[in-house]
C-alpha atoms as a PDB file:
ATOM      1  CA  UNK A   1     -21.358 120.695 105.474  1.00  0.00           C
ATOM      2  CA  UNK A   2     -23.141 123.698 106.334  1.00  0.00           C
ATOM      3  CA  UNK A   3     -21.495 124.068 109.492  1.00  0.00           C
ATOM      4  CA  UNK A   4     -17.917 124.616 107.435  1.00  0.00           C
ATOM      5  CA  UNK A   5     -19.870 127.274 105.409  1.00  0.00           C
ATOM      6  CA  UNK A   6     -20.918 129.035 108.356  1.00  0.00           C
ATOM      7  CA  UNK A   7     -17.425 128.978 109.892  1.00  0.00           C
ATOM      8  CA  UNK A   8     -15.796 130.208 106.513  1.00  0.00           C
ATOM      9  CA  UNK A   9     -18.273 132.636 106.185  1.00  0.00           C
ATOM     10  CA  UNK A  10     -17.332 133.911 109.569  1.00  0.00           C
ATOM     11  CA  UNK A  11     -13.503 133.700 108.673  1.00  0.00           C
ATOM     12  CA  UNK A  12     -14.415 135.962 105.690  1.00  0.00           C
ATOM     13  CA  UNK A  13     -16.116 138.358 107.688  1.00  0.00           C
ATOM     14  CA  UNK A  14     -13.571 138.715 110.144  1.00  0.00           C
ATOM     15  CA  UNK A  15     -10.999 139.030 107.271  1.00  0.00           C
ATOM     16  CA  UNK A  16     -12.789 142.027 106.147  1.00  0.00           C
ATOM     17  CA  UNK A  17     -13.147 143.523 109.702  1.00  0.00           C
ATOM     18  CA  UNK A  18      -9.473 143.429 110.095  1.00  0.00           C
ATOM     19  CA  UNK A  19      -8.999 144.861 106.436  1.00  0.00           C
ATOM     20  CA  UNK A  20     -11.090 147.724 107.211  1.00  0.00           C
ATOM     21  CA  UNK A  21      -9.281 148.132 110.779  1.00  0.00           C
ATOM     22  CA  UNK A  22      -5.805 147.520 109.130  1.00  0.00           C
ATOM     23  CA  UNK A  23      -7.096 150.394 106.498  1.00  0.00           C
ATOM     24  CA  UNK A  24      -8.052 152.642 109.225  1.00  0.00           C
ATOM     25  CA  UNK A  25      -4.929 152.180 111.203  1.00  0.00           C
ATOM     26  CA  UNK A  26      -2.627 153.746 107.845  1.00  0.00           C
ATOM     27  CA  UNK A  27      -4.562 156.760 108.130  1.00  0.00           C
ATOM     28  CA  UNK A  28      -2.377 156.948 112.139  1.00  0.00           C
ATOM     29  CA  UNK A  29       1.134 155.876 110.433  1.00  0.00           C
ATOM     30  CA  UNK A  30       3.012 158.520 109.305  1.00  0.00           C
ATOM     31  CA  UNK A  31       5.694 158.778 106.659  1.00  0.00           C
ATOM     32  CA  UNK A  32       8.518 161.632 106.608  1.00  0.00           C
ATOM     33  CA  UNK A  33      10.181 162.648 103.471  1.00  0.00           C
ATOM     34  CA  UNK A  34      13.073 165.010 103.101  1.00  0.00           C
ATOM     35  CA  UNK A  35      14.766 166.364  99.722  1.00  0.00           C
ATOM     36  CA  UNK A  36      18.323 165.491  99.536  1.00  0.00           C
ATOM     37  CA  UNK A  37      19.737 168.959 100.857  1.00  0.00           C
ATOM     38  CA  UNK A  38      16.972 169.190 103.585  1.00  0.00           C
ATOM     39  CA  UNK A  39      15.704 172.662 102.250  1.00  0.00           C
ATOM     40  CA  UNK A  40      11.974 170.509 102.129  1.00  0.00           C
ATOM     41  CA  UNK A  41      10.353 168.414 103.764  1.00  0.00           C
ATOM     42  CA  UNK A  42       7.066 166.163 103.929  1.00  0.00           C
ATOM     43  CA  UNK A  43       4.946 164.019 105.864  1.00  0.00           C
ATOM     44  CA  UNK A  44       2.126 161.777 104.500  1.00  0.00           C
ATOM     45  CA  UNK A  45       0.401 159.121 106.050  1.00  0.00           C
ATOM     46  CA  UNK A  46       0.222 155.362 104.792  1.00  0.00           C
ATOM     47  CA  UNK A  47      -3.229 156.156 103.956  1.00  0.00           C
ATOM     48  CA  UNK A  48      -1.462 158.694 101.223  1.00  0.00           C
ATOM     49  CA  UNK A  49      -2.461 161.554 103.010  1.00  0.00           C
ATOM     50  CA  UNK A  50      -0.443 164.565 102.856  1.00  0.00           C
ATOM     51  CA  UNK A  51      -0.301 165.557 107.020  1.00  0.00           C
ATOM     52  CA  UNK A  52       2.345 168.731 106.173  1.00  0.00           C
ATOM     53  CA  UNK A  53       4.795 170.476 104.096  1.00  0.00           C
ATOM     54  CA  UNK A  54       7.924 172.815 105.561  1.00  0.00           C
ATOM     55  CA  UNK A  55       9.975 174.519 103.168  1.00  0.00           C
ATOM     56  CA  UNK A  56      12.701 176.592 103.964  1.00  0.00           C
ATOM     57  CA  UNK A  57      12.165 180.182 103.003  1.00  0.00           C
ATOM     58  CA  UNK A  58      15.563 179.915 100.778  1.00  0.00           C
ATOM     59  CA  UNK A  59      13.460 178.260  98.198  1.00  0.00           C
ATOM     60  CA  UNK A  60      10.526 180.902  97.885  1.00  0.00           C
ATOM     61  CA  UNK A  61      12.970 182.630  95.800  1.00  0.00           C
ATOM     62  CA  UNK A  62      12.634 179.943  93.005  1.00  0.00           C
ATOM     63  CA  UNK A  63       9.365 179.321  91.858  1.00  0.00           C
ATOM     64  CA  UNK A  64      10.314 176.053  89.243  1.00  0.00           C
ATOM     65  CA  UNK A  65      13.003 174.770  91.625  1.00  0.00           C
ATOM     66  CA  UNK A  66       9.647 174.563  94.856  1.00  0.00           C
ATOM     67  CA  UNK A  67       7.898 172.933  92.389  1.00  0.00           C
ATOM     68  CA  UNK A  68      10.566 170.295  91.344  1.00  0.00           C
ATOM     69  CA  UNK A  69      11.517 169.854  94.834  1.00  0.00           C
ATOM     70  CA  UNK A  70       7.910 169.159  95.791  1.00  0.00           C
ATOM     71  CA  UNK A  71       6.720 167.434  92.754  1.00  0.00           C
ATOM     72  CA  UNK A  72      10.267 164.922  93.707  1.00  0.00           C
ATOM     73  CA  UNK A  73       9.713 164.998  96.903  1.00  0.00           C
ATOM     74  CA  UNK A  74       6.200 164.239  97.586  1.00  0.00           C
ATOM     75  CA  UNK A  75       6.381 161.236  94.909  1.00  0.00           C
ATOM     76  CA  UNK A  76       9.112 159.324  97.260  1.00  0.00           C
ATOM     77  CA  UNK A  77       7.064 160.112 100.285  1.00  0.00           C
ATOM     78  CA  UNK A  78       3.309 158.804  98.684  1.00  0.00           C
ATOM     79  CA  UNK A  79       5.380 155.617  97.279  1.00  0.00           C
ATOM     80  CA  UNK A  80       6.538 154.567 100.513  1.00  0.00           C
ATOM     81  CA  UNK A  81       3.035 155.072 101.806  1.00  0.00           C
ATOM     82  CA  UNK A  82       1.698 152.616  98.979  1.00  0.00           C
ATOM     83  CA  UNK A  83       4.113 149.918  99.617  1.00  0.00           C
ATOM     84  CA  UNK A  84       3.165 150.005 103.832  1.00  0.00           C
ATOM     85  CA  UNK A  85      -0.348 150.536 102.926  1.00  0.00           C
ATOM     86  CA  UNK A  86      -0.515 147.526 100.283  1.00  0.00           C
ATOM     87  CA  UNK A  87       1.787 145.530 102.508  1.00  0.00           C
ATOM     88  CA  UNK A  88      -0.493 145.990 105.813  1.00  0.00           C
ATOM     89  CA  UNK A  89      -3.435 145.914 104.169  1.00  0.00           C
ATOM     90  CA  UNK A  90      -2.734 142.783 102.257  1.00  0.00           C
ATOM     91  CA  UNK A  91      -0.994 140.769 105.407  1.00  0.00           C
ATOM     92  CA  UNK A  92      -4.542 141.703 106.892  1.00  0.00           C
ATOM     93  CA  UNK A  93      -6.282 139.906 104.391  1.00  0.00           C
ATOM     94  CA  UNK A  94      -3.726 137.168 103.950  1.00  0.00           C
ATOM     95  CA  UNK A  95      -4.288 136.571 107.991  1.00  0.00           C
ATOM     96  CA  UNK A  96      -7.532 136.346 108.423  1.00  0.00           C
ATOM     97  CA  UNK A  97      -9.237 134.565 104.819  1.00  0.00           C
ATOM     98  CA  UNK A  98     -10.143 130.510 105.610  1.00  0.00           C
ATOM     99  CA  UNK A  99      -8.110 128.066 103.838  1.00  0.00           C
ATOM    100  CA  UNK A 100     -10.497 127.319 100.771  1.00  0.00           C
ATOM    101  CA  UNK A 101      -8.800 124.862  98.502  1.00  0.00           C
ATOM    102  CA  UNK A 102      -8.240 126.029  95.299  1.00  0.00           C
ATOM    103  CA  UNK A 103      -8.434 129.664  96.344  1.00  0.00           C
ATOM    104  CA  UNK A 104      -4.785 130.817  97.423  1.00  0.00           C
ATOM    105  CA  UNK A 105      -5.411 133.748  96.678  1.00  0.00           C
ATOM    106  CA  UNK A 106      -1.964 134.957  98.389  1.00  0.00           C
ATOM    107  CA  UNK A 107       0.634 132.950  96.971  1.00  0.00           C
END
């Protein structure tokens, strides 16, 4: 009996290694994000990082139409970077937790 505890203790702990390394890994995958007309554009990591920001000089002329652009533009790009990061981070966890009846957790 205490043997299984041991080994699902061990299961658990590597789960969380690989949830941590899965976690460090989104801060390396990066996300790019244009505005429709291409006059902006973004890139964020899966971590939800924002890595850079280009606009084109034609819309420095428009204060409230930057700051829709961004505001719109930004929002796509961290959304995608929530569903990689909760989709990695979860298969990480998924992968590596011992089958504890009772506990599916991940159905």
């Amino acid at each position: 009996m205490f043997g299984d505890m041991m080994g699902m203790m061990g299961k658990i702990k590597e789960a969380q290694e690989k949830v941590e390394a899965t976690k460090q890994r989104m801060d390396t995958i990066l996300i790019d994000e244009k505005s429709s007309d291409n006059l902006l554009n973004v890139t964020v990591t899966a971590s939800r990082k924002i890595k850079n920001i280009s606009i084109n000089p034609e819309l420095l002329e428009d204060q409230e139409q930057l700051e829709d652009y961004l505001i719109l533009t930004l929002n796509k790009a961290l959304s995608k970077a929530e569903g990689i990061y909760d989709q990695e981070v979860a298969a990480a966890a998924k992968d590596g937790m011992p089958n504890i009846p009772g506990m599916d957790l991940f159905k």
